[in-house]
Protein backbone atom coordinates (compact mmCIF):
# COMPACT_ATOMS: atom_id res chain seq x y z
CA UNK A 1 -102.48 18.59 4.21
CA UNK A 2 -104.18 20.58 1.52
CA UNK A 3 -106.61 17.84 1.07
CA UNK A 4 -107.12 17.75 5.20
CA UNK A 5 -107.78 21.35 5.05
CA UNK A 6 -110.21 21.08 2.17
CA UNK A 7 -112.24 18.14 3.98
CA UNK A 8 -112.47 20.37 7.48
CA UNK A 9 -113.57 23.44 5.68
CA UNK A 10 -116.31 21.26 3.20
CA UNK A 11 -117.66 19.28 6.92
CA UNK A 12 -117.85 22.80 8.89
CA UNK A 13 -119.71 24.01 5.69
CA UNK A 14 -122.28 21.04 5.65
CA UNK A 15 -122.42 21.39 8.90
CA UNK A 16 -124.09 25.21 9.73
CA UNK A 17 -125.88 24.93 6.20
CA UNK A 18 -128.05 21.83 7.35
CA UNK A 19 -128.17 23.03 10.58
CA UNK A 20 -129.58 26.23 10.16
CA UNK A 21 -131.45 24.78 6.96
CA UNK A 22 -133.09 22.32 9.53
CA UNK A 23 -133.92 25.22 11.95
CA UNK A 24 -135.88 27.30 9.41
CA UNK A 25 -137.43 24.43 8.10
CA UNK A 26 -138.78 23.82 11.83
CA UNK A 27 -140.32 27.15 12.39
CA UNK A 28 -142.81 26.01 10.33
CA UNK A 29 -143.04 22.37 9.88
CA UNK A 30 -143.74 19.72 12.95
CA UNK A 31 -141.12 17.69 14.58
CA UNK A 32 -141.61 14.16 13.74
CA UNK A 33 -139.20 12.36 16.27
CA UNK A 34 -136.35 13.38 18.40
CA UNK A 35 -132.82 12.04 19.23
CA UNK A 36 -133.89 11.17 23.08
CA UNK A 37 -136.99 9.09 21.78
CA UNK A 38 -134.12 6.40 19.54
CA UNK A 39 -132.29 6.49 22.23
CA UNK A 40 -134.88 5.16 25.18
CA UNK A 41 -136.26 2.81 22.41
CA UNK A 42 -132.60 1.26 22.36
CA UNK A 43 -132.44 1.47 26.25
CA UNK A 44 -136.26 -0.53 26.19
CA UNK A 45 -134.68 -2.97 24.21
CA UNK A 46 -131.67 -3.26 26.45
CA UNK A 47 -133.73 -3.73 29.67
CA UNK A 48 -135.74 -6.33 28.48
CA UNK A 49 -138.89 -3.88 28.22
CA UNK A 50 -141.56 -3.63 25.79
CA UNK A 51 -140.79 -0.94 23.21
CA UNK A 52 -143.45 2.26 23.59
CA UNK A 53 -142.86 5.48 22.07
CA UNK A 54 -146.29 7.52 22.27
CA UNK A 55 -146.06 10.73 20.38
CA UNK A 56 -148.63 12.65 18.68
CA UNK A 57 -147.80 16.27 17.05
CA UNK A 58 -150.40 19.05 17.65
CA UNK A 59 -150.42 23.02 17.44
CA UNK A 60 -150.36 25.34 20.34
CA UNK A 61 -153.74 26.57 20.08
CA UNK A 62 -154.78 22.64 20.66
CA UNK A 63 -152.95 22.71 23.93
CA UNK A 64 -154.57 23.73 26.76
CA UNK A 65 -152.89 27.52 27.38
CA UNK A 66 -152.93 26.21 31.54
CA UNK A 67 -150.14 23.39 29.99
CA UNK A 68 -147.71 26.67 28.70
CA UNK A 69 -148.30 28.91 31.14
CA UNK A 70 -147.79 26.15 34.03
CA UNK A 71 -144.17 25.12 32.23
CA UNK A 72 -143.63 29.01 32.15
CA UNK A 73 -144.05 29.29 35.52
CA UNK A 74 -141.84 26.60 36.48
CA UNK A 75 -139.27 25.95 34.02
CA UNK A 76 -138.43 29.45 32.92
CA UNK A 77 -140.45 32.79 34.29
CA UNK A 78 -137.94 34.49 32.45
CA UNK A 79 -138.26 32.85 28.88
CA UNK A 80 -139.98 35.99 27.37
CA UNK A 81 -137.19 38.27 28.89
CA UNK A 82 -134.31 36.54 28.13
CA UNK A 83 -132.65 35.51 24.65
CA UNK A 84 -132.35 31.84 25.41
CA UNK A 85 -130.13 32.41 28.24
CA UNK A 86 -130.88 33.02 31.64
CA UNK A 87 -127.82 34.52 32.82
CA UNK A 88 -129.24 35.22 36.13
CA UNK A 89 -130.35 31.61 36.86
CA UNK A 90 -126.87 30.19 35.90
CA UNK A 91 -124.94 32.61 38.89
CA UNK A 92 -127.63 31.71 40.98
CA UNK A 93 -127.11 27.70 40.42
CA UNK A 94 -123.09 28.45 40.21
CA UNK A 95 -123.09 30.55 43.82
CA UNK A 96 -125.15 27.63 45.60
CA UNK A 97 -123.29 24.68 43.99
CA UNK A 98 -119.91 26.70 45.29
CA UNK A 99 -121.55 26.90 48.58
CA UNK A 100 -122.31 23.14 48.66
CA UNK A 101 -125.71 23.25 47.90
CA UNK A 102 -127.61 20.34 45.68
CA UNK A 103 -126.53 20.65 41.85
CA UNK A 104 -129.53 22.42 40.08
CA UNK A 105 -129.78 22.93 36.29
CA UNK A 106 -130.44 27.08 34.88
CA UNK A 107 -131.41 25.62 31.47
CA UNK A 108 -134.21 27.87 29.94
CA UNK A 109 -136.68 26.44 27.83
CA UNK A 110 -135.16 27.78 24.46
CA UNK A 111 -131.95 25.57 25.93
CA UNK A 112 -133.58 22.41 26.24
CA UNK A 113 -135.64 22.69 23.26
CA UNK A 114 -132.91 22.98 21.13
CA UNK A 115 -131.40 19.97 22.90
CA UNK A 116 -134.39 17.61 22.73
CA UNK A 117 -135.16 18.44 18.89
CA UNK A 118 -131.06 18.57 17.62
CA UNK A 119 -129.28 17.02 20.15
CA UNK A 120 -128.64 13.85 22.75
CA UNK A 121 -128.61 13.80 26.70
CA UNK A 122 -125.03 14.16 27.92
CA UNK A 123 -122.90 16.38 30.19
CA UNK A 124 -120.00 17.23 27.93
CA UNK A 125 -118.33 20.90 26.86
CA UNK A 126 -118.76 19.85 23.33
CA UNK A 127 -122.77 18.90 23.74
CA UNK A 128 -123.21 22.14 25.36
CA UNK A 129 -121.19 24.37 23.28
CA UNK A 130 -123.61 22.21 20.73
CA UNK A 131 -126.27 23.27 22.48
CA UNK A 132 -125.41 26.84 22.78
CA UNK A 133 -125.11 27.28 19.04
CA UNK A 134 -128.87 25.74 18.20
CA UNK A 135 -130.40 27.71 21.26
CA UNK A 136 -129.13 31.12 19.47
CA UNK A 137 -129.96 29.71 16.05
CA UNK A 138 -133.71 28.92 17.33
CA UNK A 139 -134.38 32.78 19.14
CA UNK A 140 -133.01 33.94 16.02
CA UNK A 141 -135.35 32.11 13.93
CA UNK A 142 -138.79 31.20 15.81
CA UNK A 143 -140.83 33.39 17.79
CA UNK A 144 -141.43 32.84 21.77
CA UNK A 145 -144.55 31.21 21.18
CA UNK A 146 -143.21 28.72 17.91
CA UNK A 147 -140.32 27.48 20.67
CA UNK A 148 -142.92 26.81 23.58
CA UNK A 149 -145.09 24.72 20.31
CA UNK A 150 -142.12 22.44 19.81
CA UNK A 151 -140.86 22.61 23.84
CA UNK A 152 -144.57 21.06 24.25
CA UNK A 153 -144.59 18.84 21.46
CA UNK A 154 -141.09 17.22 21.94
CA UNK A 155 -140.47 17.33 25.88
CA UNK A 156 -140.32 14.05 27.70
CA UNK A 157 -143.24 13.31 29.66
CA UNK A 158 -143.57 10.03 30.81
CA UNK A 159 -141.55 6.60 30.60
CA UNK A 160 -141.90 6.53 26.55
CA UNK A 161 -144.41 9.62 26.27
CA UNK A 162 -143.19 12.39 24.40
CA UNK A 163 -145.42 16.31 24.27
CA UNK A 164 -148.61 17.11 25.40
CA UNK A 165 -150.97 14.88 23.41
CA UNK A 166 -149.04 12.24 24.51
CA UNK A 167 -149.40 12.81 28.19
CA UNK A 168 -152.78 14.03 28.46
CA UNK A 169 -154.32 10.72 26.43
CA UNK A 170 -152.09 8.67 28.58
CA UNK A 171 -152.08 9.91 31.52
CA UNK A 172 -155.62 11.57 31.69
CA UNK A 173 -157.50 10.23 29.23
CA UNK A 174 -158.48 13.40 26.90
CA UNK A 175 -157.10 15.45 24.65
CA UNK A 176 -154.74 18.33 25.18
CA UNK A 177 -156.92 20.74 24.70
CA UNK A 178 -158.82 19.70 27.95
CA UNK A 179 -156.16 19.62 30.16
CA UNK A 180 -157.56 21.34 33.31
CA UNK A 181 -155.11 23.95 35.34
CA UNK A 182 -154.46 21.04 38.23
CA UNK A 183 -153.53 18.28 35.71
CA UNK A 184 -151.11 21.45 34.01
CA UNK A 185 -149.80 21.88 37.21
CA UNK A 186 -149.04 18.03 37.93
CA UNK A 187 -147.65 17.62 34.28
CA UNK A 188 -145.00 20.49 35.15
CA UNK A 189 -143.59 19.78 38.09
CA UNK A 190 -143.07 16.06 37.03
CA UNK A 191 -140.70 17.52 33.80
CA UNK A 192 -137.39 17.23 35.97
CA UNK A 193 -137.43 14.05 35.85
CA UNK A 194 -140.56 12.33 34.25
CA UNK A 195 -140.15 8.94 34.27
CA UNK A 196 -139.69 9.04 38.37
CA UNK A 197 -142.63 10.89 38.42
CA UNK A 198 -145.93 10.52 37.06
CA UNK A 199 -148.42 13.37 36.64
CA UNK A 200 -151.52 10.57 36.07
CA UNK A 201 -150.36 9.08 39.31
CA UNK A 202 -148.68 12.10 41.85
CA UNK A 203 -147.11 11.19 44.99
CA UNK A 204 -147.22 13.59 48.36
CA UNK A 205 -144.64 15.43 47.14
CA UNK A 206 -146.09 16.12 43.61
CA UNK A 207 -149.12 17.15 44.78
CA UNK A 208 -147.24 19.61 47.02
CA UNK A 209 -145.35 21.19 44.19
CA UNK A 210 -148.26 21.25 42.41
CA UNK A 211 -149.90 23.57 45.08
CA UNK A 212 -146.49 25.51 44.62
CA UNK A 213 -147.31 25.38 41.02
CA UNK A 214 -150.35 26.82 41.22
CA UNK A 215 -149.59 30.06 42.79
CA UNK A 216 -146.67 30.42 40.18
CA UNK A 217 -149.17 30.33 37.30
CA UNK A 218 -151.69 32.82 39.52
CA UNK A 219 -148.58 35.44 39.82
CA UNK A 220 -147.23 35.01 36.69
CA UNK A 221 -150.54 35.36 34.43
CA UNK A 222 -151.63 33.91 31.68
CA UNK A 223 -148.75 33.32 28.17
CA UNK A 224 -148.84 35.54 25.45
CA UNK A 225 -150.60 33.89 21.90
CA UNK A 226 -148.35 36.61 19.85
């Protein structure tokens, strides 16, 4: 038993020291590769498809500040307010799901970043409690503006394109930087579910939420740099 207890108590300690080692070390460094892009490589492989994992790193001043402030607008207009939890959004999505209305997530951004760079797609109490734990571990250590970097260097965008480099040479044809409000604005309403939905190739619907879009990023103004 003794030498049960001493294994549990050594694993828990490896466990929050690499995890919160990894964290600081991410405030600064870039995030090479994330859990979700091994996992659709192995799901390419599966389906018979050819293997494509386009992902290219780059700061957040050489991302076009439409690309954060569209995201903002429709991921999370209350990421600068809130401490990684939107407490608000999750009675909101619990009333109407009670009521019978369509299943809709409340993650904020600081929730799904720290799922895309840490963790694995899932719908478990353990993931989540997971994901809980690296969300407050993340607003404790990186600014606003360092989570919206790696949100926007690490979200999936496309069917094996990964951050905003990614999507804007694939999808576009230029650089981040150059990303014009209207391609933004296409690239953020296709996040819920980006491999259904292509920004470099919008359907009716698309280019209605994009109009939708639009007026989000007009009322809610342009994203902080500091």
């Amino acid at each position: 038993m003794k030498k049960v207890l001493r294994f549990f108590k050594w694993t828990i300690i490896l466990f929050f020291g690499t995890s919160i080692a990894a964290v600081v070390a991410y405030r600064w460094l870039p995030v090479p590769c994330s859990p979700l892009m091994f996992i659709r490589l192995v799901q390419q492989v599966k389906d018979g498809k050819q293997l494509k994992m386009v992902h290219r790193w780059v700061p957040l001043d050489s991302i076009s500040p439409s690309l954060s402030q569209a995201v903002w607008a429709c991921e999370d207009q209350n990421f600068l307010k809130h401490n990684g939890f939107d407490f608000e959004q999750i009675k909101a999505a619990y009333e109407e799901a009670q009521k019978g209305g369509r299943e809709r997530g409340a993650s904020t951004i600081s929730q799904q970043t720290a799922k895309n760079v840490f963790l694995w797609p899932a719908h478990s109490w353990f993931r989540k409690g997971l994901e809980t734990y690296f969300t407050i571990l993340i607003e404790v250590f990186w600014s606003k503006q360092r989570i919206m970097e790696v949100y926007l260097n690490t979200i999936e965008m496309g069917d094996g394109i990964y951050g905003a480099e990614a999507v804007a040479h694939e999808h576009f044809g230029c650089a981040a930087a150059q990303l014009s409000k209207q391609q933004c604005a296409l690239i953020a309403v296709s996040l819920p579910n980006p491999r259904q939905m292509n920004s470099g190739n919008p359907s009716r619907y698309m280019l209605r939420r994009q109009t939708w879009a639009l007026r989000q990023m007009r009322f809610i103004g342009e994203f902080p740099e500091q």
